[in-house]
PDB file of N, CA and C in Angstrom:
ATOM      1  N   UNK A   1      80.513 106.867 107.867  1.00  0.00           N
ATOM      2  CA  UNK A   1      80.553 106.933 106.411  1.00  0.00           C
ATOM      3  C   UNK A   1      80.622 105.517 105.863  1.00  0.00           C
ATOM      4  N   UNK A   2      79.728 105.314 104.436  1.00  0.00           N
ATOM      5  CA  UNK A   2      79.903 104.112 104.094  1.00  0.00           C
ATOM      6  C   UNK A   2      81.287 104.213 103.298  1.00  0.00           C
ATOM      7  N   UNK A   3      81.309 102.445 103.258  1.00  0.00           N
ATOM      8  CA  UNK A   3      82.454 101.974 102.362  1.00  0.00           C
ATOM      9  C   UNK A   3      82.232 103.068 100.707  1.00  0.00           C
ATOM     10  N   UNK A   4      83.454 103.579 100.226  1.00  0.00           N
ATOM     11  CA  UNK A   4      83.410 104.039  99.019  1.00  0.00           C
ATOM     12  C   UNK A   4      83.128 103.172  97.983  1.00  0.00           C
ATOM     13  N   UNK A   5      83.051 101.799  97.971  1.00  0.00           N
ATOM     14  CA  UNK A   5      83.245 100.877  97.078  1.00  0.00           C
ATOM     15  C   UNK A   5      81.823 100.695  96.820  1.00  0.00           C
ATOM     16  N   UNK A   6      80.824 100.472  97.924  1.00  0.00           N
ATOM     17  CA  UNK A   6      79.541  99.923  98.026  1.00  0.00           C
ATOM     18  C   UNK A   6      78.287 101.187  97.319  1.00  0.00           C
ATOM     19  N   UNK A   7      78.013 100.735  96.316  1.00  0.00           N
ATOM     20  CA  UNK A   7      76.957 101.160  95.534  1.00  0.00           C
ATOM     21  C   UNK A   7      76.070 101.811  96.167  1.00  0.00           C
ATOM     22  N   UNK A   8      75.225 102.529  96.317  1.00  0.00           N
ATOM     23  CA  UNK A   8      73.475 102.944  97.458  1.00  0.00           C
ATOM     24  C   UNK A   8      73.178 103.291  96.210  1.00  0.00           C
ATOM     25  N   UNK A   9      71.616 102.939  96.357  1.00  0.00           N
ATOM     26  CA  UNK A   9      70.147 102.851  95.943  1.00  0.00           C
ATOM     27  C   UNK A   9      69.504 103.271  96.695  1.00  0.00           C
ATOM     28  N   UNK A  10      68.432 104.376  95.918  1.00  0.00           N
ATOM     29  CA  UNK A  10      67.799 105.027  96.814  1.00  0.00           C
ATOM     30  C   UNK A  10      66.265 105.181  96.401  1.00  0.00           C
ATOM     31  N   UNK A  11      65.540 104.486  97.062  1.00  0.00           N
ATOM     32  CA  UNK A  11      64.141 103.726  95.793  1.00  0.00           C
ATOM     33  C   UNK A  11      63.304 104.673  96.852  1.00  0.00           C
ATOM     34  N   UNK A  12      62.763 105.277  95.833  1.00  0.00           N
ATOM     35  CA  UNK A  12      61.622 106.324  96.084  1.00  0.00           C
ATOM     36  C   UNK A  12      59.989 105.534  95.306  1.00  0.00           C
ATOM     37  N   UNK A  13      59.348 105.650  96.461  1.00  0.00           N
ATOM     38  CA  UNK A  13      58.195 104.607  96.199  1.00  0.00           C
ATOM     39  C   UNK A  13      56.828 104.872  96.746  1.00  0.00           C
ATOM     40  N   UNK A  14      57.277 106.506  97.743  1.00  0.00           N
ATOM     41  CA  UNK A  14      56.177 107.307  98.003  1.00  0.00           C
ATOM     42  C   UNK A  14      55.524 108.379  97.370  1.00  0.00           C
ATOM     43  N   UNK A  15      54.390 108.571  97.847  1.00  0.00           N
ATOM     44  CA  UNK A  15      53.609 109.526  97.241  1.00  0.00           C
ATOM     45  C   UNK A  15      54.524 110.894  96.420  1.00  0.00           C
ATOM     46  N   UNK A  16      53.986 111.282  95.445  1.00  0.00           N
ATOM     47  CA  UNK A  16      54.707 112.755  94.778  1.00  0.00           C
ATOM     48  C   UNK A  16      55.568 113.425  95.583  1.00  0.00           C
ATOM     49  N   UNK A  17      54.673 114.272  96.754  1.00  0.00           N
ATOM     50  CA  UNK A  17      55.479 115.283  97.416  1.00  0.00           C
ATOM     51  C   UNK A  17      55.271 115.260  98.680  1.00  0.00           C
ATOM     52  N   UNK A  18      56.261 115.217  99.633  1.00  0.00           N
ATOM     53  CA  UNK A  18      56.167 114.943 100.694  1.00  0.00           C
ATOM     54  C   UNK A  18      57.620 114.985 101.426  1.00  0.00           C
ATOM     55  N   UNK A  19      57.631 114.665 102.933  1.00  0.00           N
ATOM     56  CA  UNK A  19      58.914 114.515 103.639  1.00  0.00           C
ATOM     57  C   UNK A  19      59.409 113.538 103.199  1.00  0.00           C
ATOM     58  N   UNK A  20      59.234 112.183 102.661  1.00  0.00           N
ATOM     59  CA  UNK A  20      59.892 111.077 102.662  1.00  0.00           C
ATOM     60  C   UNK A  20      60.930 111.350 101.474  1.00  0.00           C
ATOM     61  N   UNK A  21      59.589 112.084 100.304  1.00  0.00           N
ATOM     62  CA  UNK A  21      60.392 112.253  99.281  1.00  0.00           C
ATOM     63  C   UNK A  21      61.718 113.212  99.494  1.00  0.00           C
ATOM     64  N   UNK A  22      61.480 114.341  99.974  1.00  0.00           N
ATOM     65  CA  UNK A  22      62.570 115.716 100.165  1.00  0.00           C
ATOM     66  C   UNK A  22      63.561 114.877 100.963  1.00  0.00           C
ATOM     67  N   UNK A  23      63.399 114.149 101.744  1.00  0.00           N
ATOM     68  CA  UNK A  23      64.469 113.082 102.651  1.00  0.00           C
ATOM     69  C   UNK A  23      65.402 112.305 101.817  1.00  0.00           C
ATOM     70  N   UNK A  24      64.444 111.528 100.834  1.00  0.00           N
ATOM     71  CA  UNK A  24      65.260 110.881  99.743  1.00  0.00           C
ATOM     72  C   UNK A  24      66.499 112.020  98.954  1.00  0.00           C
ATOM     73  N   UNK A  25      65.615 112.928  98.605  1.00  0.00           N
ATOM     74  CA  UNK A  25      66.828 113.160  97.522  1.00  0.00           C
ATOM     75  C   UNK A  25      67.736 114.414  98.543  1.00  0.00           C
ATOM     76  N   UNK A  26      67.462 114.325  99.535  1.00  0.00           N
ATOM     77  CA  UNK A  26      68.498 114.897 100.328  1.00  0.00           C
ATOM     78  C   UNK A  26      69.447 114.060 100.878  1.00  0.00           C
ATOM     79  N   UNK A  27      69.148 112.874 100.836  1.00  0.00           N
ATOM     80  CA  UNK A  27      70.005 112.024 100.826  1.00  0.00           C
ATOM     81  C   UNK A  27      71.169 111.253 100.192  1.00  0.00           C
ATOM     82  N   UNK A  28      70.710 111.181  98.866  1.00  0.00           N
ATOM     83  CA  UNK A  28      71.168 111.344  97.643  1.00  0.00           C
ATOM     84  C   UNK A  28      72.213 112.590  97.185  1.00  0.00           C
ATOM     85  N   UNK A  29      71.944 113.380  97.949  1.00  0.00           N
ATOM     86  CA  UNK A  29      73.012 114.558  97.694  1.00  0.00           C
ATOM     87  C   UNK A  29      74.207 114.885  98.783  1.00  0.00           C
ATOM     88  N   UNK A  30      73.475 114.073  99.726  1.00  0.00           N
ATOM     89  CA  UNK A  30      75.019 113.952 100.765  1.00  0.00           C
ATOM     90  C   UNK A  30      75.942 112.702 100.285  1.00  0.00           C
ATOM     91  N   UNK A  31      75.049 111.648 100.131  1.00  0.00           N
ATOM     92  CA  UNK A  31      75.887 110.781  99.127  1.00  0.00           C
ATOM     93  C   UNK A  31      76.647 110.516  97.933  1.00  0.00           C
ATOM     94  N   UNK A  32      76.034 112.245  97.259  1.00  0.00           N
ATOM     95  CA  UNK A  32      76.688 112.001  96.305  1.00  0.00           C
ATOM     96  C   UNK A  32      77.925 113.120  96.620  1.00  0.00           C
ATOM     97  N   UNK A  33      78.047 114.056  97.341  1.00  0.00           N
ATOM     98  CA  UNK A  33      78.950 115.269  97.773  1.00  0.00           C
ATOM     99  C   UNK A  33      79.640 113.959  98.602  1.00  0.00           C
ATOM    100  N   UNK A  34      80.026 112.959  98.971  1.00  0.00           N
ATOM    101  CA  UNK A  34      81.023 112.319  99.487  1.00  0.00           C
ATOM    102  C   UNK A  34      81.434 111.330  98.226  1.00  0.00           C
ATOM    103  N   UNK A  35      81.102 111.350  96.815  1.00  0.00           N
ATOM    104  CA  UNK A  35      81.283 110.536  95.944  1.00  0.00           C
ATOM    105  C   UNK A  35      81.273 109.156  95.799  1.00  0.00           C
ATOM    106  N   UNK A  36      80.390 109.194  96.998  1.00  0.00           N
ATOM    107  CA  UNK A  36      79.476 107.564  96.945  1.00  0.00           C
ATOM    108  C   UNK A  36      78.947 107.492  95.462  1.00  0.00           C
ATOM    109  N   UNK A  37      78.946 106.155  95.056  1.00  0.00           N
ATOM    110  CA  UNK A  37      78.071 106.014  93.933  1.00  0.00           C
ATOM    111  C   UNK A  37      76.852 105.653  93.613  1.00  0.00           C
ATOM    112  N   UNK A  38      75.768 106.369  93.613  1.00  0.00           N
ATOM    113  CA  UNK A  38      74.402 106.683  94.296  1.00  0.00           C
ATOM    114  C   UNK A  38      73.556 107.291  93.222  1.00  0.00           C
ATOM    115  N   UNK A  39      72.482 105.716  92.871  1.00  0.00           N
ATOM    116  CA  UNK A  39      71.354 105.904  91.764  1.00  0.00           C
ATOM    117  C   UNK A  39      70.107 106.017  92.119  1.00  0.00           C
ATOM    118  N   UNK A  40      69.101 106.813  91.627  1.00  0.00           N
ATOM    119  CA  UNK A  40      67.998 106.867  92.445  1.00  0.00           C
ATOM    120  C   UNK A  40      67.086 105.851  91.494  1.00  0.00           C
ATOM    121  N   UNK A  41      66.194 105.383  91.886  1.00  0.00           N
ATOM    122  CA  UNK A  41      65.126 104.323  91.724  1.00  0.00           C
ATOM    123  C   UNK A  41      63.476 104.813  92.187  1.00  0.00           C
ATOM    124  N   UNK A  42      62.528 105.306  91.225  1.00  0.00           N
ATOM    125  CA  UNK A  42      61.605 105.720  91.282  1.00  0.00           C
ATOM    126  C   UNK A  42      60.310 104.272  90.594  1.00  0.00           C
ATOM    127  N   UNK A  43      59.424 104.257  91.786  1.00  0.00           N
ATOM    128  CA  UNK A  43      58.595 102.877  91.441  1.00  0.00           C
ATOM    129  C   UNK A  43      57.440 103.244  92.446  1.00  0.00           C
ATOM    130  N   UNK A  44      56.159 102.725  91.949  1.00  0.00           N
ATOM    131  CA  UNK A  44      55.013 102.926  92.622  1.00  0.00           C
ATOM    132  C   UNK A  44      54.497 104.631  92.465  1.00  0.00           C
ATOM    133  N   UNK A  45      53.809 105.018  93.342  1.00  0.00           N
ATOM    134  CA  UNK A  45      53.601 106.488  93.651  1.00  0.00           C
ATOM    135  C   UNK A  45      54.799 107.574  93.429  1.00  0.00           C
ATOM    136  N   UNK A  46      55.891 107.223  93.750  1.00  0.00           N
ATOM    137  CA  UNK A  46      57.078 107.485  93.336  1.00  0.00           C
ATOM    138  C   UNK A  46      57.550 108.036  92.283  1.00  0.00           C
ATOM    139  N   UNK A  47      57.074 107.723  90.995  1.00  0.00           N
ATOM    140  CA  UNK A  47      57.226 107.885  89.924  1.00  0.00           C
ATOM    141  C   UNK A  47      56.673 109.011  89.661  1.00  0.00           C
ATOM    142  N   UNK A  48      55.428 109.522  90.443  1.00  0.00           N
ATOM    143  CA  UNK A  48      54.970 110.957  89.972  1.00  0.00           C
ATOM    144  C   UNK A  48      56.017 112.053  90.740  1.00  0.00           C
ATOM    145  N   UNK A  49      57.263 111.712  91.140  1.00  0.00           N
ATOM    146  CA  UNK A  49      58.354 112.474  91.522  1.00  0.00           C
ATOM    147  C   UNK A  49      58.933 112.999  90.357  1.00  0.00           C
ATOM    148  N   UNK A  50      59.153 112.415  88.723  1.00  0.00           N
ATOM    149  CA  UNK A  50      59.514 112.924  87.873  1.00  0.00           C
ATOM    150  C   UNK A  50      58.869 113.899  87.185  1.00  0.00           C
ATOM    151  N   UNK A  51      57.374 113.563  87.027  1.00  0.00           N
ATOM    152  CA  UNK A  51      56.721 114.360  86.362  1.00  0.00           C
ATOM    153  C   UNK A  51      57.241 115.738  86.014  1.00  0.00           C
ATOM    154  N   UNK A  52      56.797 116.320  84.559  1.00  0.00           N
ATOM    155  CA  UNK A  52      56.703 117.469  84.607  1.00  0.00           C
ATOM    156  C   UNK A  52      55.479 118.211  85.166  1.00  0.00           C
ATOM    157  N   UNK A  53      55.681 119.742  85.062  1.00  0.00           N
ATOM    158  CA  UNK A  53      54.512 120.288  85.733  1.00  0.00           C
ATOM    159  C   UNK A  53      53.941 120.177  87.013  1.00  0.00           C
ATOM    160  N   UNK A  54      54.739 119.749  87.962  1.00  0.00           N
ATOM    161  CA  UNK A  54      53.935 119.491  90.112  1.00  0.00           C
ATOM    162  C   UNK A  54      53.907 120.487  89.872  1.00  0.00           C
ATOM    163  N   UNK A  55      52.836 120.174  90.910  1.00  0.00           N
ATOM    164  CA  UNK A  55      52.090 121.467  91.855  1.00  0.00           C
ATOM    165  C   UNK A  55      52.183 121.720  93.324  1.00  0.00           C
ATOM    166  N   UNK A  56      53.244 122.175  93.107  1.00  0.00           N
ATOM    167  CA  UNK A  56      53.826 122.478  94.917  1.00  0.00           C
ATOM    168  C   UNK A  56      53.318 123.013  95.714  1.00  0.00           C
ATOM    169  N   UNK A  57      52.391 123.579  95.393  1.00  0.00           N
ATOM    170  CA  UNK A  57      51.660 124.921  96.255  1.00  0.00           C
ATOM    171  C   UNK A  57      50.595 123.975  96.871  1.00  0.00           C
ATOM    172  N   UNK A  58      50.503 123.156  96.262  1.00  0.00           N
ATOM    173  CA  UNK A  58      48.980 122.253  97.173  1.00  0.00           C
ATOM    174  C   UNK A  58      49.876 121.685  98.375  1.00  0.00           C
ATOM    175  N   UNK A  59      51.019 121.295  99.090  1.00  0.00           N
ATOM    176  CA  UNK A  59      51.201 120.824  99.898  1.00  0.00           C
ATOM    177  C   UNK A  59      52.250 121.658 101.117  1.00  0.00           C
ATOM    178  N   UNK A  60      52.720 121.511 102.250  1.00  0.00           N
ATOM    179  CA  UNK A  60      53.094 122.770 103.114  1.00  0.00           C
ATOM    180  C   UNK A  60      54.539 122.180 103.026  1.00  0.00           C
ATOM    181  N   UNK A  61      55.207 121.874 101.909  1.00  0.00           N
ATOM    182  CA  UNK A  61      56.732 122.014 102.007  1.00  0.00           C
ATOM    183  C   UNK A  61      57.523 122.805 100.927  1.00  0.00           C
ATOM    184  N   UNK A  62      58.374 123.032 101.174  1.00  0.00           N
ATOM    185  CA  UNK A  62      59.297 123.947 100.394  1.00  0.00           C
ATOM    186  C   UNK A  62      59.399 122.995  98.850  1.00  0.00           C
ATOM    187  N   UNK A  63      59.373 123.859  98.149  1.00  0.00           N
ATOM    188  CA  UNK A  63      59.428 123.132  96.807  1.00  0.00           C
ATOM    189  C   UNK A  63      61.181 122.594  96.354  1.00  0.00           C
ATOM    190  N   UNK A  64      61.101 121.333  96.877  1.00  0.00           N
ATOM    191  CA  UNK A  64      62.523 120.722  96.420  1.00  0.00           C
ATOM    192  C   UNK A  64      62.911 120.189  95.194  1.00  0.00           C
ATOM    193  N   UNK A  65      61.680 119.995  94.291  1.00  0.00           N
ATOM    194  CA  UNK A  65      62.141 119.415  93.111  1.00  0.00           C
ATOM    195  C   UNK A  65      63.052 119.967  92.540  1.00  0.00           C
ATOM    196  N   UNK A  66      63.085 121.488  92.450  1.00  0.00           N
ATOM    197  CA  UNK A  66      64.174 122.204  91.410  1.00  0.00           C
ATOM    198  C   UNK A  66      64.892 121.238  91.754  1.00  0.00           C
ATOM    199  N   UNK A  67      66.132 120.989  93.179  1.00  0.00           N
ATOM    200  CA  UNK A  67      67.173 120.807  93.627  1.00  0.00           C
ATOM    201  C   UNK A  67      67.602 119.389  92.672  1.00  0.00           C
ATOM    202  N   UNK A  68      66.828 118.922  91.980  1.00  0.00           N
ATOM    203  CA  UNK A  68      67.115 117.491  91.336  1.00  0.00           C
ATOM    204  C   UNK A  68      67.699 117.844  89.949  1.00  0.00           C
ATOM    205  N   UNK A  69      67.947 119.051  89.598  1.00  0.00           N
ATOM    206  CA  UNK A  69      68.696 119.527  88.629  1.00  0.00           C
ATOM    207  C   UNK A  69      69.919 119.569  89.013  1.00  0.00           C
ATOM    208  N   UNK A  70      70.451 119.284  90.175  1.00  0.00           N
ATOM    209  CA  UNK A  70      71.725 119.341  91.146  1.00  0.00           C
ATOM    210  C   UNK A  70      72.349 118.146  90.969  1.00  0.00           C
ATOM    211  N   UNK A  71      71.397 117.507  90.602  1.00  0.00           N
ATOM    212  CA  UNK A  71      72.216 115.716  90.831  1.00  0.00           C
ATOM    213  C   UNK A  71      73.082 115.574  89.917  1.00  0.00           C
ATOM    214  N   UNK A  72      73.129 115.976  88.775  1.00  0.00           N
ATOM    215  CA  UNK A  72      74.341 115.663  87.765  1.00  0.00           C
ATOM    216  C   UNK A  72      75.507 116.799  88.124  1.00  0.00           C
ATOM    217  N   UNK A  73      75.535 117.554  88.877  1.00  0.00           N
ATOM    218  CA  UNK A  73      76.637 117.837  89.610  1.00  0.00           C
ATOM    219  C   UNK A  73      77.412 117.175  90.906  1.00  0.00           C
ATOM    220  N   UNK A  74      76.358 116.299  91.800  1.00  0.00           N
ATOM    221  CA  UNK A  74      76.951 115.449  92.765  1.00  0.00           C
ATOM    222  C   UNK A  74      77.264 114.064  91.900  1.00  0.00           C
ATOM    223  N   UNK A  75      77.257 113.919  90.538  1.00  0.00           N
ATOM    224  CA  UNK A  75      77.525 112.789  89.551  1.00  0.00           C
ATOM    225  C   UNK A  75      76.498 111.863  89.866  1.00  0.00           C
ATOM    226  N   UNK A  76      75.186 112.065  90.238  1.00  0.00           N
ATOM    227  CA  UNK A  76      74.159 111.411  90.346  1.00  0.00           C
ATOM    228  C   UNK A  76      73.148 110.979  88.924  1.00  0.00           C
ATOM    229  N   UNK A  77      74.088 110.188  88.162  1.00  0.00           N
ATOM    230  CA  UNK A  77      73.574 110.295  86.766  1.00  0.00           C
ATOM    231  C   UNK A  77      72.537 109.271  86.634  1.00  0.00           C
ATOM    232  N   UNK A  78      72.695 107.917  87.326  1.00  0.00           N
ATOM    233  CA  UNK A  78      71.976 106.439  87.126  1.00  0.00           C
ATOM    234  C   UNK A  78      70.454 107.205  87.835  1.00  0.00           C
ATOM    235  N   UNK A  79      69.566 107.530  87.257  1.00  0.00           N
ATOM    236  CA  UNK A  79      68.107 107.429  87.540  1.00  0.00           C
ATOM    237  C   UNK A  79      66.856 106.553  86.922  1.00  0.00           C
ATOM    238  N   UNK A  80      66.144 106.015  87.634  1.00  0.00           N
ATOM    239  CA  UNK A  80      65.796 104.777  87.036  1.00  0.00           C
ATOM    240  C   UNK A  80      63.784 105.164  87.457  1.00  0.00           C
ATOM    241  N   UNK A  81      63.067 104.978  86.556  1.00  0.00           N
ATOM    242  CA  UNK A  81      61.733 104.606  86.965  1.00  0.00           C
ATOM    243  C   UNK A  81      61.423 103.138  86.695  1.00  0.00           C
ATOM    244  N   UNK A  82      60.335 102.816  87.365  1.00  0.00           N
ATOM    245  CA  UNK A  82      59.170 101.583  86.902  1.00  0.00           C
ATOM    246  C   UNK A  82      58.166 101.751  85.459  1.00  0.00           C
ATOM    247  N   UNK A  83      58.782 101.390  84.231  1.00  0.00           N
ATOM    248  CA  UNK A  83      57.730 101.575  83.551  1.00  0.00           C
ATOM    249  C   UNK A  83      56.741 100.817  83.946  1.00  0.00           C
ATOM    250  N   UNK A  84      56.266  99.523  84.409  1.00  0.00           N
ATOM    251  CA  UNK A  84      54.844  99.384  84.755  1.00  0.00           C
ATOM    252  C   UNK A  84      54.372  99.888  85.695  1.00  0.00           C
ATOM    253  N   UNK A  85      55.381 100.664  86.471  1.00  0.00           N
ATOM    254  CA  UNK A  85      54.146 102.069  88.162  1.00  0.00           C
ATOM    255  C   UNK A  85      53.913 103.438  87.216  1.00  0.00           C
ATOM    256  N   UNK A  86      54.423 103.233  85.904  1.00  0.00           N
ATOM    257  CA  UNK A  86      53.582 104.652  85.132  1.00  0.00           C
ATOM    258  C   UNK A  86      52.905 103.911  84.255  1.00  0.00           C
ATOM    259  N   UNK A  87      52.632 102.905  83.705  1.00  0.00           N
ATOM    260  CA  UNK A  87      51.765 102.523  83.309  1.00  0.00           C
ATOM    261  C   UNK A  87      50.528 102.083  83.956  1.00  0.00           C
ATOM    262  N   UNK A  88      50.340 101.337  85.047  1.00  0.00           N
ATOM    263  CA  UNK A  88      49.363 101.513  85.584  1.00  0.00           C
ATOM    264  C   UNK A  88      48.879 102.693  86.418  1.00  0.00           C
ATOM    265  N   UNK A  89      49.478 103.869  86.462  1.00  0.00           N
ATOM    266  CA  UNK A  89      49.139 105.095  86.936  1.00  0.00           C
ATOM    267  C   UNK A  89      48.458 106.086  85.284  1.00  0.00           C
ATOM    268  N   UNK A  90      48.760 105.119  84.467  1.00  0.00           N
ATOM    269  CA  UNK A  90      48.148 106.157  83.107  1.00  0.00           C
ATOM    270  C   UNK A  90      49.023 107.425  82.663  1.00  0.00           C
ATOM    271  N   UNK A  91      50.442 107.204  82.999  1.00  0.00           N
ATOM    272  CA  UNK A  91      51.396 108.383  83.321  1.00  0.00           C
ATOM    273  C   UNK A  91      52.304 108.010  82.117  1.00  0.00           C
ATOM    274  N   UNK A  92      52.589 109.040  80.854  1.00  0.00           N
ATOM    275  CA  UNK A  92      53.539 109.002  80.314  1.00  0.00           C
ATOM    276  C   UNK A  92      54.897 109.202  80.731  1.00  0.00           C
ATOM    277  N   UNK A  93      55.753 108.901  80.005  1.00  0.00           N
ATOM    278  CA  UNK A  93      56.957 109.198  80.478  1.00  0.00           C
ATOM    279  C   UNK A  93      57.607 110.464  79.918  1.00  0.00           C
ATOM    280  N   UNK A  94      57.051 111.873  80.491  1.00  0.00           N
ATOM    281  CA  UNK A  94      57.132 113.116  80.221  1.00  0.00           C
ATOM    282  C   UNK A  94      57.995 113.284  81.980  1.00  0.00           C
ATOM    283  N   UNK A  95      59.266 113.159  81.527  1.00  0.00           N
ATOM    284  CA  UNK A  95      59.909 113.955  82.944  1.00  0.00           C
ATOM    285  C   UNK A  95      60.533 114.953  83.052  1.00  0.00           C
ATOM    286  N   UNK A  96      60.903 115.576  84.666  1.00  0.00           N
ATOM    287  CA  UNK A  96      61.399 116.897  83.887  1.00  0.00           C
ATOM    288  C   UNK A  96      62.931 116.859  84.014  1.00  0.00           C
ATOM    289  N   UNK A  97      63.488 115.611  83.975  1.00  0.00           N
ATOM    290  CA  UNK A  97      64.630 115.387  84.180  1.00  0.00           C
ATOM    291  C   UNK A  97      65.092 114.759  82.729  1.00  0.00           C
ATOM    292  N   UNK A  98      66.234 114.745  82.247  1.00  0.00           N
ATOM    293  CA  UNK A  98      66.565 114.146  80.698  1.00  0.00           C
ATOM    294  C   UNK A  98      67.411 112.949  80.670  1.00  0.00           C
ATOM    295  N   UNK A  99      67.994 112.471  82.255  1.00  0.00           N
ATOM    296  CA  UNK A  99      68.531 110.991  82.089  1.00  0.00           C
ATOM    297  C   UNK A  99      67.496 109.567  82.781  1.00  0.00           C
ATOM    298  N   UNK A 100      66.660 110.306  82.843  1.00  0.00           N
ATOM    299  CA  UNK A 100      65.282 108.880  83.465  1.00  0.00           C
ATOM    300  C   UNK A 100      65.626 108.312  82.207  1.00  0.00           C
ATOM    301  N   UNK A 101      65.672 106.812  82.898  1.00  0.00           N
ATOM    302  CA  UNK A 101      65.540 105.608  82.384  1.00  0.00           C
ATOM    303  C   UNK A 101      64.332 104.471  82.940  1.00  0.00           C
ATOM    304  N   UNK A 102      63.107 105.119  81.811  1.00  0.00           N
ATOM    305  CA  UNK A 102      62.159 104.143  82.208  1.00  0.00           C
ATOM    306  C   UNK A 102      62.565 102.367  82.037  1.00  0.00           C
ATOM    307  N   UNK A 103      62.278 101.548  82.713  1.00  0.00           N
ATOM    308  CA  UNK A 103      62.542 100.273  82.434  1.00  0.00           C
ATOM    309  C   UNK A 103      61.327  99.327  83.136  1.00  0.00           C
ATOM    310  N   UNK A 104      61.369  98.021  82.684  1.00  0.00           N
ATOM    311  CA  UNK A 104      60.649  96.828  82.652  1.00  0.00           C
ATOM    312  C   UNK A 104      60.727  96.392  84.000  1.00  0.00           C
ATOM    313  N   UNK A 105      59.976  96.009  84.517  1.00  0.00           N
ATOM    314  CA  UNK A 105      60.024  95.354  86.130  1.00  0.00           C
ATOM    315  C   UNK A 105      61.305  94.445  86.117  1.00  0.00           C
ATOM    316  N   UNK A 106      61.591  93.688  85.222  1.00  0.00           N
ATOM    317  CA  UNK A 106      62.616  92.689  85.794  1.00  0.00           C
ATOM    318  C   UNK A 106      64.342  93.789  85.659  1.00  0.00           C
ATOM    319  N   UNK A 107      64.132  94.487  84.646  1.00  0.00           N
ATOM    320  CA  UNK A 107      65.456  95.275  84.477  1.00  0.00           C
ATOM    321  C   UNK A 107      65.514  96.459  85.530  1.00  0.00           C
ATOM    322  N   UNK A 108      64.918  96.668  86.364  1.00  0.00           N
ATOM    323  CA  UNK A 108      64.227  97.493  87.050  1.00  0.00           C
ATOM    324  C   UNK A 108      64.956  96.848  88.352  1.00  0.00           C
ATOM    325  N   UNK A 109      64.508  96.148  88.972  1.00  0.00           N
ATOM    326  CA  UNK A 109      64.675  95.076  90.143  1.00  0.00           C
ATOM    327  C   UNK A 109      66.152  94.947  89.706  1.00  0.00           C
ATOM    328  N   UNK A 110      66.892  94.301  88.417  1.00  0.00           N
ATOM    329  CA  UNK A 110      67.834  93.611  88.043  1.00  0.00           C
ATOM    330  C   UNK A 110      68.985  95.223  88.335  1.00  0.00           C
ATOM    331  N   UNK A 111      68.738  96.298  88.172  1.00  0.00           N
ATOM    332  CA  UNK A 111      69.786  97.227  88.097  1.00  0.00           C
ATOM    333  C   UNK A 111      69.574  97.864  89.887  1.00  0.00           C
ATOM    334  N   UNK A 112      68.430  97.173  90.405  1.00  0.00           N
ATOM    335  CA  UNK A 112      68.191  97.962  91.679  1.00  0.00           C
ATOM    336  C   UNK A 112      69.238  97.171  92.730  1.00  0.00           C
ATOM    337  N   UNK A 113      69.388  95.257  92.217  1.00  0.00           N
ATOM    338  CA  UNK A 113      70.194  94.693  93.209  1.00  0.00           C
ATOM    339  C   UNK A 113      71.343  94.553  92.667  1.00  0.00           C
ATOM    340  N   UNK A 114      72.008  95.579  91.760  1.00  0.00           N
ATOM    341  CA  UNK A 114      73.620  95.501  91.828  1.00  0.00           C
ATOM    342  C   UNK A 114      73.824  96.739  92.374  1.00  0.00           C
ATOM    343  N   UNK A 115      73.120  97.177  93.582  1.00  0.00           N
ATOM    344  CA  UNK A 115      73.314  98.111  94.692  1.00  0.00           C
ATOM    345  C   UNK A 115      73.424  97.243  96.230  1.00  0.00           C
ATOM    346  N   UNK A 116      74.893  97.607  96.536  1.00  0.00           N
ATOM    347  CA  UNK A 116      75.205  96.681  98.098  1.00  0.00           C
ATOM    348  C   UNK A 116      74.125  97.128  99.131  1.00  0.00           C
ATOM    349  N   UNK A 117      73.477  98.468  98.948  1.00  0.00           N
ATOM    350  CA  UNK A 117      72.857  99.252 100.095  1.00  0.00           C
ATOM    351  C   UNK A 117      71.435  99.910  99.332  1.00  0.00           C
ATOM    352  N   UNK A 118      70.914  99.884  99.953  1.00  0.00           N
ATOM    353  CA  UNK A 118      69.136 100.335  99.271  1.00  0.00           C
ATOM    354  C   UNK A 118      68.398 100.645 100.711  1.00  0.00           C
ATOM    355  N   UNK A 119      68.550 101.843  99.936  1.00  0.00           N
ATOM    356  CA  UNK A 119      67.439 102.939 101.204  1.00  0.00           C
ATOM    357  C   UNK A 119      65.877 103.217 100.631  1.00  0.00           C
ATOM    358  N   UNK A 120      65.099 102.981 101.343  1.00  0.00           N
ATOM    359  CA  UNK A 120      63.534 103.062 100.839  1.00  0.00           C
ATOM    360  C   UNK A 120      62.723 104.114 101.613  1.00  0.00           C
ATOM    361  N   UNK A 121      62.108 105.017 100.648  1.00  0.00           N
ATOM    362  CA  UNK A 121      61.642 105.919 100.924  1.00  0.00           C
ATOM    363  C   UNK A 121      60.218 106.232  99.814  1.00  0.00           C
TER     364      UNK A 121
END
């Protein structure tokens, strides 16, 4: 178990839907059920993790997004995108989550390294 003190970041930076992703935020939920303090960070391909409207049925995994309605019960409140990985993806910031905090590359980076620990996925 990590130190309780030490922050984790958990930067999701792969494609929409996939194992890496379902890994991430399963990760995120053991971290946060031990009350680690644990923000997720969405950048690159990544970012189409918020979207509203996926389409789960195109790929062969269990549909995990609901489960991200869970996070403000493991107190997983700090969620963060790349506004320039939805801007150059042509992607509004329509999520289906209500505490995304789109931000600027440097505020972005700047809130990602006052995390002691950063897991990339």
């Amino acid at each position: 178990m990590l130190d309780s003190s030490k922050k984790i970041a958990i930067l999701n930076a792969s494609s929409t839907i996939n194992e890496a992703s379902k890994e991430a935020l399963d990760a995120a939920l053991i971290y946060g059920s031990y009350e680690q303090a644990t923000s997720l960070f969405f950048q690159g391909e990544g970012v189409r993790q918020l979207l509203n409207n996926q389409n789960v049925e195109m790929v062969s995994i269990k549909d995990y997004l609901k489960t991200m309605a869970a996070l403000e019960f493991y107190d997983i409140e700090n969620i963060y995108a790349c506004k320039a990985s939805l801007t150059e993806r042509g992607l509004r910031e329509e999520f289906h989550l209500d505490n995304v905090q789109a931000l600027n590359p440097d505020d972005f980076s700047e809130a990602l390294h006052q995390h002691q620990v950063i897991l990339r996925f």
